[in-house]
Protein backbone atom coordinates (compact mmCIF):
# COMPACT_ATOMS: atom_id res chain seq x y z
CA UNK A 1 3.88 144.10 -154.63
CA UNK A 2 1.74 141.05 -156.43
CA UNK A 3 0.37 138.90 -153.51
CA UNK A 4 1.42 141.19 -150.27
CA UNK A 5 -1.06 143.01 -148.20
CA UNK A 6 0.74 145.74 -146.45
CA UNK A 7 0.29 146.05 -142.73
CA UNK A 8 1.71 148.97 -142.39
CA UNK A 9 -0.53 151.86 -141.00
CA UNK A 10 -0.08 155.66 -142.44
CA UNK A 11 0.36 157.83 -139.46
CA UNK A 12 1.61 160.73 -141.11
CA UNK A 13 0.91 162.18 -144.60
CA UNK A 14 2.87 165.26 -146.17
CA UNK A 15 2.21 167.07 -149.52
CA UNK A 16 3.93 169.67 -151.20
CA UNK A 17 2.80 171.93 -154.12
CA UNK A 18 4.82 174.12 -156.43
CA UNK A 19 4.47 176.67 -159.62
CA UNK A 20 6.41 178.91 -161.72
CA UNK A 21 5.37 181.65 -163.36
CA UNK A 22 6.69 183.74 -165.90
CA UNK A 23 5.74 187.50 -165.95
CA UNK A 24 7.51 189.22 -168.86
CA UNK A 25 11.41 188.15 -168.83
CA UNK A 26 10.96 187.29 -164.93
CA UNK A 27 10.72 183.54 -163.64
CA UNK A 28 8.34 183.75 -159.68
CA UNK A 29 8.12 180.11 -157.74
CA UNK A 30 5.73 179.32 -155.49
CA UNK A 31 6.33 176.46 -153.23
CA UNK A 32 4.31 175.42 -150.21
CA UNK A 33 4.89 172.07 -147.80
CA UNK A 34 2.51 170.65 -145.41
CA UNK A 35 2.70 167.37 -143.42
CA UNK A 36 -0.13 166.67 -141.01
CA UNK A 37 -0.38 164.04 -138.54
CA UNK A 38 -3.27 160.91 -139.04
CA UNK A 39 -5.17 160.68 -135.46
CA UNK A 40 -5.37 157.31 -134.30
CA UNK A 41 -9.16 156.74 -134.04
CA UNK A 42 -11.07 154.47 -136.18
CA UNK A 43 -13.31 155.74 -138.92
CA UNK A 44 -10.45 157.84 -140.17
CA UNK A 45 -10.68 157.98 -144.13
CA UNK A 46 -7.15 158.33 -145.34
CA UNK A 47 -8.14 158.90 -149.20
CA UNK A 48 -10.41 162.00 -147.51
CA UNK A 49 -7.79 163.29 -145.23
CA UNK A 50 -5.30 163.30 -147.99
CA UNK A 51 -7.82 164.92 -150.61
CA UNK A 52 -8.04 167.62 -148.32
CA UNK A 53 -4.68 168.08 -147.53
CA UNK A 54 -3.94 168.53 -151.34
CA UNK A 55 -6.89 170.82 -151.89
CA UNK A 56 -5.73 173.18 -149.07
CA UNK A 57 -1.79 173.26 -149.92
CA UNK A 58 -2.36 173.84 -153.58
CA UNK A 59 -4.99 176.47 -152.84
CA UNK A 60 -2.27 178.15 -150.91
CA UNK A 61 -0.08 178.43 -153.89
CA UNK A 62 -2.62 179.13 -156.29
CA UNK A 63 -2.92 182.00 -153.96
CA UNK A 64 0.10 182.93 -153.68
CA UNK A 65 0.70 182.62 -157.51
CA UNK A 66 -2.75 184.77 -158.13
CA UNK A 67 -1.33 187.75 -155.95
CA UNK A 68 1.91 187.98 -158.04
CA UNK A 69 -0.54 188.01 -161.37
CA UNK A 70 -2.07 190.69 -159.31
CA UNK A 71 1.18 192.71 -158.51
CA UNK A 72 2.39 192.68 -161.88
CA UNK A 73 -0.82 193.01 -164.11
């Protein structure tokens, strides 16, 4: 919003990740949900802790996904 400064303070942050893959005339989803909990300590860099938490819950499905590849190949 033009002109407001949010006080608000993010205590929580939550990220979800999903694929589908199609293998031949079958449809897999992946789907993976993670909310983690901000620590209430200065210094804490939100952009970093929610970087990470997107690198580690699409890893997980990327994971996931890769072993179905793997099941079907």
């Amino acid at each position: 919003m033009k002109g407001y400064e949010s006080k608000a303070t993010i205590t929580t942050i939550k990220a979800n990740s999903k694929v589908t893959l199609k293998i031949r005339d079958n449809f897999f989803s992946v789907e993976y949900s993670e909310e983690r909990t901000i620590p209430d300590v200065d210094g804490v860099d939100i952009e970093a802790e929610r970087k990470c938490l997107f690198d580690d819950v699409n890893a997980i499905v990327d994971e996931q996904a890769n072993e179905i590849r793997q099941t079907f190949k």
